[in-house]
C-alpha atoms as a PDB file:
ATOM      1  CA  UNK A   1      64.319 -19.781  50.154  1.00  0.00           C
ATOM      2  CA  UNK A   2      62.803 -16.460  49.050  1.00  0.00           C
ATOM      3  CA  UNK A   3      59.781 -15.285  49.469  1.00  0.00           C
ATOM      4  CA  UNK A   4      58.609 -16.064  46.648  1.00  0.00           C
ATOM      5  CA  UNK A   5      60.181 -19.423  45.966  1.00  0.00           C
ATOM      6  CA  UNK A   6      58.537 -22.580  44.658  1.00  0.00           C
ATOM      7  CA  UNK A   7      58.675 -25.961  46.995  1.00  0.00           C
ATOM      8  CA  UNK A   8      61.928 -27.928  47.544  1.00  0.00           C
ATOM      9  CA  UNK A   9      62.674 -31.247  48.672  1.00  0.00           C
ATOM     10  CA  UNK A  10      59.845 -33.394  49.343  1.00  0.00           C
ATOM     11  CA  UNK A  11      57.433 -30.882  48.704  1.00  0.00           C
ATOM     12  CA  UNK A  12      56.478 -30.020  52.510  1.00  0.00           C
ATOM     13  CA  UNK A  13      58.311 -26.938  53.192  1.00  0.00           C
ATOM     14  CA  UNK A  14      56.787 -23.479  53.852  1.00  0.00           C
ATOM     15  CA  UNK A  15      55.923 -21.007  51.024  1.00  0.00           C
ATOM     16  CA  UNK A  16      55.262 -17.598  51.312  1.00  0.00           C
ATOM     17  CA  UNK A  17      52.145 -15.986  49.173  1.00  0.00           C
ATOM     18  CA  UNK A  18      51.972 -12.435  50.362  1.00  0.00           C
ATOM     19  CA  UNK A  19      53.474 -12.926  53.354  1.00  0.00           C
ATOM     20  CA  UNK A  20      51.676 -15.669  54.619  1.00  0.00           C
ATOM     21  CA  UNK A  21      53.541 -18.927  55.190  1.00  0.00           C
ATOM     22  CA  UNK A  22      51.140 -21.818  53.642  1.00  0.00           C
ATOM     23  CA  UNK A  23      52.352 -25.294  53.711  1.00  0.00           C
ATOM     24  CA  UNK A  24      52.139 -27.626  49.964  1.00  0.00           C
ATOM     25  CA  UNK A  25      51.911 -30.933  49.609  1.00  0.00           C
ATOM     26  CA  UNK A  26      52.193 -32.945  46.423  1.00  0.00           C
ATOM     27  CA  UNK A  27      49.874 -36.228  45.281  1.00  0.00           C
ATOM     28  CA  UNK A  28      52.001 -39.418  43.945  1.00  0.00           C
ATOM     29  CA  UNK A  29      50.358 -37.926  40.528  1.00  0.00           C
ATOM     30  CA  UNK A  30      52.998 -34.740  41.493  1.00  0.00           C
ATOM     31  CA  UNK A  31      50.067 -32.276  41.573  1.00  0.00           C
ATOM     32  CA  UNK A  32      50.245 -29.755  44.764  1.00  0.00           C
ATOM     33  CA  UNK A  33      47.852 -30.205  47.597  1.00  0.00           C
ATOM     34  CA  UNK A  34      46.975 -27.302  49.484  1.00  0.00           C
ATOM     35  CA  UNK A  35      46.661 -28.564  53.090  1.00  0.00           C
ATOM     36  CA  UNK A  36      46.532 -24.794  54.583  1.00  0.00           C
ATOM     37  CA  UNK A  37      42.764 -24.371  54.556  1.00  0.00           C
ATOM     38  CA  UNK A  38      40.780 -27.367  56.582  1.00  0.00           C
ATOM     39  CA  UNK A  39      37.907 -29.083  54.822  1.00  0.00           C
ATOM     40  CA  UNK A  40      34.277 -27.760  54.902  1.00  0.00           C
ATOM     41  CA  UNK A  41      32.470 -29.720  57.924  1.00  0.00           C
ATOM     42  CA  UNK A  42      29.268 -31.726  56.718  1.00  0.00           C
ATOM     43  CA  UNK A  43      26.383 -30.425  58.452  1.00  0.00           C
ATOM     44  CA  UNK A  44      23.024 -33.124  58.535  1.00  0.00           C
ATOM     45  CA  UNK A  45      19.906 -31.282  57.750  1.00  0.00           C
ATOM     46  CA  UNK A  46      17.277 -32.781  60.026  1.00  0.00           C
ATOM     47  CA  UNK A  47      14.114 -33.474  58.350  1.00  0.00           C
ATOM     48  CA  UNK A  48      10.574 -32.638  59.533  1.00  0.00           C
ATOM     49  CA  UNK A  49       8.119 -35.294  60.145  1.00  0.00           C
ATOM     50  CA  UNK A  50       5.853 -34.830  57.438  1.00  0.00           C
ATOM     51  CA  UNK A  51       3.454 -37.744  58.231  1.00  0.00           C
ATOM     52  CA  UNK A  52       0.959 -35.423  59.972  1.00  0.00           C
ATOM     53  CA  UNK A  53       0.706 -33.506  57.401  1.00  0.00           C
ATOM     54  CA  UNK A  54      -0.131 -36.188  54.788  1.00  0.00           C
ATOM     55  CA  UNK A  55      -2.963 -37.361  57.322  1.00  0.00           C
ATOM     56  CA  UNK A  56      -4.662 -34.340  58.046  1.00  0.00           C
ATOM     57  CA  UNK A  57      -4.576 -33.304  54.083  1.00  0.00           C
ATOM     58  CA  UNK A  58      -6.392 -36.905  53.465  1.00  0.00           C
ATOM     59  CA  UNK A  59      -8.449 -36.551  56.564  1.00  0.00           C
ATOM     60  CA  UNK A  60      -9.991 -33.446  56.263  1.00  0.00           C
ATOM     61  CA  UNK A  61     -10.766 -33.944  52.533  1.00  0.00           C
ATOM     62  CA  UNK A  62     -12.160 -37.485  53.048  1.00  0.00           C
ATOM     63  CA  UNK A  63     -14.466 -36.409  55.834  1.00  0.00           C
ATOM     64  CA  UNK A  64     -15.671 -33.639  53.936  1.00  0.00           C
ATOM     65  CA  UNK A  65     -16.300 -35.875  50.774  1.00  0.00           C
ATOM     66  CA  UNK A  66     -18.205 -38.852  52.968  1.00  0.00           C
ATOM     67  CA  UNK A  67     -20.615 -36.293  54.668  1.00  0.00           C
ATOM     68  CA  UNK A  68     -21.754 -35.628  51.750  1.00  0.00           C
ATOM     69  CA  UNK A  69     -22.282 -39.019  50.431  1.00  0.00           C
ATOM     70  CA  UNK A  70     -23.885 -39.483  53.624  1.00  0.00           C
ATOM     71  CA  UNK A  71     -26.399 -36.812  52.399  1.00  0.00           C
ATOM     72  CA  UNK A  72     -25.867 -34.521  55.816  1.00  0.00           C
ATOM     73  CA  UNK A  73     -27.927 -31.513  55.751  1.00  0.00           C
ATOM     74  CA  UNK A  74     -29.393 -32.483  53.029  1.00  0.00           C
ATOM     75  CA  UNK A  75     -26.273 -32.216  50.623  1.00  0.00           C
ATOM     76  CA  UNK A  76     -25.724 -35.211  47.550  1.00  0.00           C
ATOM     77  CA  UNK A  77     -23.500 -33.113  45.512  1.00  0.00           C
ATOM     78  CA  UNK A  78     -19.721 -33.284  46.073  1.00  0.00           C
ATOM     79  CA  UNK A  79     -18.707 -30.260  43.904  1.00  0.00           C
ATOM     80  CA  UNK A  80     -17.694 -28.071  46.984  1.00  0.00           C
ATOM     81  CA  UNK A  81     -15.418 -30.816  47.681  1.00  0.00           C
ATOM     82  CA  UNK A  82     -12.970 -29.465  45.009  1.00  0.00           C
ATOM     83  CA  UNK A  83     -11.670 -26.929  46.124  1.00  0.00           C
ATOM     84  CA  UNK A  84      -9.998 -29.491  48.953  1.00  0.00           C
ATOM     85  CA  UNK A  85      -9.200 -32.076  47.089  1.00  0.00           C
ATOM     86  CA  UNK A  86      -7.001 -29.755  45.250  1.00  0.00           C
ATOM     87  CA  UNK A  87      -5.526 -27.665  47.379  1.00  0.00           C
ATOM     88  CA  UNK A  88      -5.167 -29.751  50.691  1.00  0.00           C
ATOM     89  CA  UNK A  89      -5.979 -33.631  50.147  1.00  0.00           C
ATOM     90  CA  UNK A  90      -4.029 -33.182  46.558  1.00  0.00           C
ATOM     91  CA  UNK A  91      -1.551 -30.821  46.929  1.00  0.00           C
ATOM     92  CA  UNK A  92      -0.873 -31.090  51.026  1.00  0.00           C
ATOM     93  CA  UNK A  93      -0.628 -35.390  50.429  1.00  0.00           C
ATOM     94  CA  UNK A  94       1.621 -35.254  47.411  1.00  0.00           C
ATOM     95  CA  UNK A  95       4.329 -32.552  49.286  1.00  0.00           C
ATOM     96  CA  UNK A  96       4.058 -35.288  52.178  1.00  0.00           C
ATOM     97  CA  UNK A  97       4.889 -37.638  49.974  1.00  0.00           C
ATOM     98  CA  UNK A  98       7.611 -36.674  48.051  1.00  0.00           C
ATOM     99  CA  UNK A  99       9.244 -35.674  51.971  1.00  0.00           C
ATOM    100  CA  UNK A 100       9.137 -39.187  52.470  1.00  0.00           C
ATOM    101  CA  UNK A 101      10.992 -40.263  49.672  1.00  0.00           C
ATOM    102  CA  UNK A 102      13.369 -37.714  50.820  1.00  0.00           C
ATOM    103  CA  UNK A 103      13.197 -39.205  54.603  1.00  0.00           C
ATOM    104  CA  UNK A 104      13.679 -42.951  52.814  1.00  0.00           C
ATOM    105  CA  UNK A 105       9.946 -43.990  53.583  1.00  0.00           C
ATOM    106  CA  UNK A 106       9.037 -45.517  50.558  1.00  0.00           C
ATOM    107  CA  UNK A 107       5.652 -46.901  52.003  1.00  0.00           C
ATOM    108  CA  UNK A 108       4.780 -42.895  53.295  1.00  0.00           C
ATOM    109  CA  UNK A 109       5.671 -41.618  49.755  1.00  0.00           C
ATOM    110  CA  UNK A 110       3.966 -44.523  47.991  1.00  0.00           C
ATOM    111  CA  UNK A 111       0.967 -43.664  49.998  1.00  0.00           C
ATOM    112  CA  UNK A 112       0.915 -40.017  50.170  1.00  0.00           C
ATOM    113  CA  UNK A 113       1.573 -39.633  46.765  1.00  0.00           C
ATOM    114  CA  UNK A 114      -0.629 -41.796  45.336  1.00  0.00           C
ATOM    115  CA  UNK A 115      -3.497 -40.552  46.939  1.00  0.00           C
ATOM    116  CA  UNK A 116      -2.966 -36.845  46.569  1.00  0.00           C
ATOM    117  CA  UNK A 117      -3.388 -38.098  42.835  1.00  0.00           C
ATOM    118  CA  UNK A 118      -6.431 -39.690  43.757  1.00  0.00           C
ATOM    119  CA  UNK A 119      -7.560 -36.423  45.002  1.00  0.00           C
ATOM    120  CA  UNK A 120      -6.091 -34.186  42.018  1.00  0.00           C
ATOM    121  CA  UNK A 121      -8.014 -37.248  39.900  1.00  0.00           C
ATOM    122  CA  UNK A 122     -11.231 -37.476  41.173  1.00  0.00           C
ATOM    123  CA  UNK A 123     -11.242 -32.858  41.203  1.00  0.00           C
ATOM    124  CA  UNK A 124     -10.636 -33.451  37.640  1.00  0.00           C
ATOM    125  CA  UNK A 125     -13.548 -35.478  37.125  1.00  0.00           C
ATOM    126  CA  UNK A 126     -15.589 -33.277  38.722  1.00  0.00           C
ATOM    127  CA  UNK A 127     -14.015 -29.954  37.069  1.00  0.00           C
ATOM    128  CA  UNK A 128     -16.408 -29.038  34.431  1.00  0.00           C
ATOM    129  CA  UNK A 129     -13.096 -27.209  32.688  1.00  0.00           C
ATOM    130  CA  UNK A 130     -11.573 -30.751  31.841  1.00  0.00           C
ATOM    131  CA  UNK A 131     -14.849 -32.005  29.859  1.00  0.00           C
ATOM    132  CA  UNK A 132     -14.661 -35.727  32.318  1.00  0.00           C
ATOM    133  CA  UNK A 133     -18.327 -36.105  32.399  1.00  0.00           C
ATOM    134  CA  UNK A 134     -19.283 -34.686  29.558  1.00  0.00           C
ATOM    135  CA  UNK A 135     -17.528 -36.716  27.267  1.00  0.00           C
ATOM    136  CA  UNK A 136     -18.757 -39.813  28.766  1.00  0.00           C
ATOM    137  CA  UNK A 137     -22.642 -41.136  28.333  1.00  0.00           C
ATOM    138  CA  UNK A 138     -24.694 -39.954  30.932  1.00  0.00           C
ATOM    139  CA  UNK A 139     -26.107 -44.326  30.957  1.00  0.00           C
ATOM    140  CA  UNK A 140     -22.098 -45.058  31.087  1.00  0.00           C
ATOM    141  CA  UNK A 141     -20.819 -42.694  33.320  1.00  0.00           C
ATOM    142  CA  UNK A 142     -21.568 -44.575  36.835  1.00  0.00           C
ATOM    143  CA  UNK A 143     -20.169 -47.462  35.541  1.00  0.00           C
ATOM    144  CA  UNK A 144     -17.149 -45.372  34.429  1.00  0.00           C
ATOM    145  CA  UNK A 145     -16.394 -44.019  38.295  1.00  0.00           C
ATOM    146  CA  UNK A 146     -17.410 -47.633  39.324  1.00  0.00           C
ATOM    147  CA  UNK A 147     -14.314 -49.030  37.597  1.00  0.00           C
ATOM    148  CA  UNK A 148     -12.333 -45.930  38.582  1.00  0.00           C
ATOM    149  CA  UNK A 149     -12.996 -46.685  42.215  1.00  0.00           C
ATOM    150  CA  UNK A 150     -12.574 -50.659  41.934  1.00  0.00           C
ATOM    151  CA  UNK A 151      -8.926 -50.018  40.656  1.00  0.00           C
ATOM    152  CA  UNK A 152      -8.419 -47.575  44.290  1.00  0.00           C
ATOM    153  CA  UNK A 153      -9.551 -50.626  46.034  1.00  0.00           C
ATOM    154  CA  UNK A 154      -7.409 -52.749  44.772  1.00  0.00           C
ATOM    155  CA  UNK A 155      -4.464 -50.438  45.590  1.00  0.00           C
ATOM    156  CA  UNK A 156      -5.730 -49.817  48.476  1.00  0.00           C
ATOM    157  CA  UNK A 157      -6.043 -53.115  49.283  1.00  0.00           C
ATOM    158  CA  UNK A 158      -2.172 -53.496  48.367  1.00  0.00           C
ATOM    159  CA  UNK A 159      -1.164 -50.537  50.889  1.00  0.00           C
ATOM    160  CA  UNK A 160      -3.060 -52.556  53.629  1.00  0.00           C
ATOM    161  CA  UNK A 161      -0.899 -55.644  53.471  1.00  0.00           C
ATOM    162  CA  UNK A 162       2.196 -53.060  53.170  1.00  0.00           C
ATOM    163  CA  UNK A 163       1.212 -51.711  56.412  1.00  0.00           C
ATOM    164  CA  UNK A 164       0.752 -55.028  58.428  1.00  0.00           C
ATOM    165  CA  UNK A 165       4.770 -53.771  59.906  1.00  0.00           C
ATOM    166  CA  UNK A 166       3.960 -50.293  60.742  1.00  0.00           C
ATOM    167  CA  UNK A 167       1.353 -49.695  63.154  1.00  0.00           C
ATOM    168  CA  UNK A 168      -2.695 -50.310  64.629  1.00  0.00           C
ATOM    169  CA  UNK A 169      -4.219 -47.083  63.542  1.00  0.00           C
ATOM    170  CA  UNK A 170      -2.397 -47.459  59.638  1.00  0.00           C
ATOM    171  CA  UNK A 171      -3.865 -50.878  59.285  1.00  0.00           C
ATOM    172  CA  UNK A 172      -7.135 -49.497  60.862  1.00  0.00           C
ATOM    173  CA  UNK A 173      -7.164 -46.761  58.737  1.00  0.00           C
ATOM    174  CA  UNK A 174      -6.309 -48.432  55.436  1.00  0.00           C
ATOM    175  CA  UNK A 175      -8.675 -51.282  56.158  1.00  0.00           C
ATOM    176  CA  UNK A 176     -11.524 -48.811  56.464  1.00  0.00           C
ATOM    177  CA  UNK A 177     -10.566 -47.264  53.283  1.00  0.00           C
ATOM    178  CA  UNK A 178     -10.570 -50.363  51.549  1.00  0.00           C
ATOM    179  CA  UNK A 179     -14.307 -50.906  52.495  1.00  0.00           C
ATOM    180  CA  UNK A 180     -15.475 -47.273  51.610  1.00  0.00           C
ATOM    181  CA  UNK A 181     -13.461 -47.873  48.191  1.00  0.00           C
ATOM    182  CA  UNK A 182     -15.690 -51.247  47.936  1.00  0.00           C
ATOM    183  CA  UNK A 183     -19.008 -49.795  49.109  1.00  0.00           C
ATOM    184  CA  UNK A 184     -18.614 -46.434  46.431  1.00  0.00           C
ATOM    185  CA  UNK A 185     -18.127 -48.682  43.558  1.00  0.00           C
ATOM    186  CA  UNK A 186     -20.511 -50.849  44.431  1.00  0.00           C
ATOM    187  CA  UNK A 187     -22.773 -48.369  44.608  1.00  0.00           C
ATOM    188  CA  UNK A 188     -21.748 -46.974  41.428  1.00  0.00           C
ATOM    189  CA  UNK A 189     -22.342 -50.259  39.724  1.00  0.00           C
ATOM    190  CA  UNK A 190     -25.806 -50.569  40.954  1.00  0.00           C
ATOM    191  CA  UNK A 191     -27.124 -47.245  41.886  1.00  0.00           C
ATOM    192  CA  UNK A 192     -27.872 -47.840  45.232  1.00  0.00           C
ATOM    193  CA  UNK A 193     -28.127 -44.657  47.007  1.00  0.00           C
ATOM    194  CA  UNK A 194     -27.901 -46.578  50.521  1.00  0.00           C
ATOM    195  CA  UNK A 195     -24.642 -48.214  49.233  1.00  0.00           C
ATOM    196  CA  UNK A 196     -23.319 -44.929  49.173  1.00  0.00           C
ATOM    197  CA  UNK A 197     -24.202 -43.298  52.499  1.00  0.00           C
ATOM    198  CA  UNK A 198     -23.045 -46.481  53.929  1.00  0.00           C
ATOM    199  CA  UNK A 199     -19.756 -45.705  52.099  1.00  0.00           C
ATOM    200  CA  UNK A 200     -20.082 -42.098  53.803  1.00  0.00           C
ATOM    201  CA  UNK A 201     -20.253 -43.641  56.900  1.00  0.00           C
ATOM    202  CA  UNK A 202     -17.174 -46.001  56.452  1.00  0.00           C
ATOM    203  CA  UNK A 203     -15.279 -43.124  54.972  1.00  0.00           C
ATOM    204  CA  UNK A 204     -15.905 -41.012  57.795  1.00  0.00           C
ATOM    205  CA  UNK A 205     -14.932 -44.050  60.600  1.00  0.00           C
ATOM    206  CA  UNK A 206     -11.515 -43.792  58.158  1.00  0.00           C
ATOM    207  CA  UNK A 207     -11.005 -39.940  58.433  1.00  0.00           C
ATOM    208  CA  UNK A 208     -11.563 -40.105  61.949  1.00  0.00           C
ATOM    209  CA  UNK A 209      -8.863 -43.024  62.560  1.00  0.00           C
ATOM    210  CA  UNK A 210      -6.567 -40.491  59.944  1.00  0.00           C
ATOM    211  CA  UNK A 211      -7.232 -37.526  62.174  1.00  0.00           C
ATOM    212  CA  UNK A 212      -6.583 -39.686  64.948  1.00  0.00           C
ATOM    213  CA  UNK A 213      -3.264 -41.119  63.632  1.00  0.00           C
ATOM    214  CA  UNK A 214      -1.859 -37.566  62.345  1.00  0.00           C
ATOM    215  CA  UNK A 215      -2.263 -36.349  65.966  1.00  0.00           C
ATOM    216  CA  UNK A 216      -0.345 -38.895  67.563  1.00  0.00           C
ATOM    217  CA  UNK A 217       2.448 -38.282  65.133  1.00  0.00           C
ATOM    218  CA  UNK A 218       2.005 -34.447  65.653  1.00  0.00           C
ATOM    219  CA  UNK A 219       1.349 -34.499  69.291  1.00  0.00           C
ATOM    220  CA  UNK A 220       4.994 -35.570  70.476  1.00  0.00           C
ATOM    221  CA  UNK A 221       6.696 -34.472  74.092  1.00  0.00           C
ATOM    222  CA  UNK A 222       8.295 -31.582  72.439  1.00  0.00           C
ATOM    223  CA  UNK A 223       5.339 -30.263  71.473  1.00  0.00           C
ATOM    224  CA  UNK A 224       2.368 -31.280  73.707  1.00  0.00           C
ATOM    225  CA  UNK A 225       1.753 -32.943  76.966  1.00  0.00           C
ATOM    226  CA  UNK A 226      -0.977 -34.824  75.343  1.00  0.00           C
ATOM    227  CA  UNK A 227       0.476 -38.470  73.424  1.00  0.00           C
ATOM    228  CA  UNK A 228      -1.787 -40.967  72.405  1.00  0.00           C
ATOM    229  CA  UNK A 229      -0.688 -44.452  70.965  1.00  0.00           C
ATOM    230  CA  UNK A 230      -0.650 -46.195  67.745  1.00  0.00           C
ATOM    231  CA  UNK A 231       0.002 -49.614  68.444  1.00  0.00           C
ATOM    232  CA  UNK A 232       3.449 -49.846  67.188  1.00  0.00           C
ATOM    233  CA  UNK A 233       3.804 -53.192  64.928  1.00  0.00           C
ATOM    234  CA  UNK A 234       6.996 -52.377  63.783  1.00  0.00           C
ATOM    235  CA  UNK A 235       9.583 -55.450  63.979  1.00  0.00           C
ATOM    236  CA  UNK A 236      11.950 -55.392  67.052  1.00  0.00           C
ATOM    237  CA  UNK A 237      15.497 -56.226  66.705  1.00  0.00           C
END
């Protein structure tokens, strides 16, 4: 054979392609297969644990929000909350979330998700930019974030049977939630200012069991020699 011949025979033999000897093979179809160059390896991309950062974002932002329904230092307006519940509980909550679909943890996406757009939601409302309030009657707006915060119990309510498999401090936290949810509309519906800072207080019991439960997942022996426990209710095989 030259060195520039074509394949012979059963298609195996060595051909030359500026002076390097490759080797051809052909498919049944009688196209030529190239077996000279090995196949790319597949390389698994390890994801990040982005749980921690889905608590903290909800954490920080709830605390902040329930100390002032509380009425600390004096303060009843949430306003300054905002700038969180955009940039942190919002925007920090929905990344998480969207990592967990990527991670195949459809309850952490369903959760994360959906309550970084309850904080993007509630900023809105409270944005004067987006005309919320304004457009509503000042004798129908509490009973307008009443039924907006009866429909976040209710999911909320869902997520805490969802959670009955995962661990203590989830079904803690989204028990918690659940109540503050309750308490806030309730107050809403009746104007009860004590309804609310006893909402405060049950929302801050629930950002301290979310701080609580984003440390555990961030505190881990490769990082820390601090661990704390969950209570793991997770099914065992």
């Amino acid at each position: 054979m030259s060195e520039h011949g074509t394949a012979t025979g059963n298609g195996n033999d060595p051909q030359f392609q500026g002076g390097v000897k490759t080797y051809r093979a052909y498919t049944a179809g009688g196209h030529p297969q190239d077996t000279s160059q090995p196949a790319f390896p597949v390389y698994h991309r390890k994801f990040g644990n982005p749980a921690p950062l889905g608590l903290f974002g909800f954490a920080l932002t709830t605390y902040v929000l329930s100390m002032y329904n509380v009425q600390a230092r004096g303060v009843s307006e949430p306003n300054v909350v905002v700038g969180l519940a955009v940039g942190y509980g919002g925007l920090a909550q929905f990344v998480a979330g969207i990592w967990e679909f990527a991670s195949g943890n459809t309850f952490g996406a369903t959760a994360f998700c959906s309550y970084g757009g309850f904080w993007w939601s509630y900023a809105a409302i409270l944005i004067p930019w987006f005309g919320i309030t304004d457009a509503v009657p000042k004798e129908e707006l509490a009973s307008a974030l009443g039924i907006y915060l009866s429909g976040w119990f209710i999911f909320t309510f869902i997520m805490l049977v969802a959670s009955a498999r995962s661990s203590a401090a989830l079904v803690a936290l989204f028990f918690f939630l659940d109540i503050t949810f309750a308490l806030l509309f309730i107050a809403e519906f009746t104007g009860n200012t004590n309804v609310t800072k006893a909402g405060g207080a049950f929302g801050i019991l629930t950002a301290a069991i979310a701080f609580y439960a984003g440390a555990a997942g961030l505190w881990t022996p490769d990082t820390t020699f601090v661990t704390i426990p969950v209570g793991d209710l997770s099914r065992k095989d």
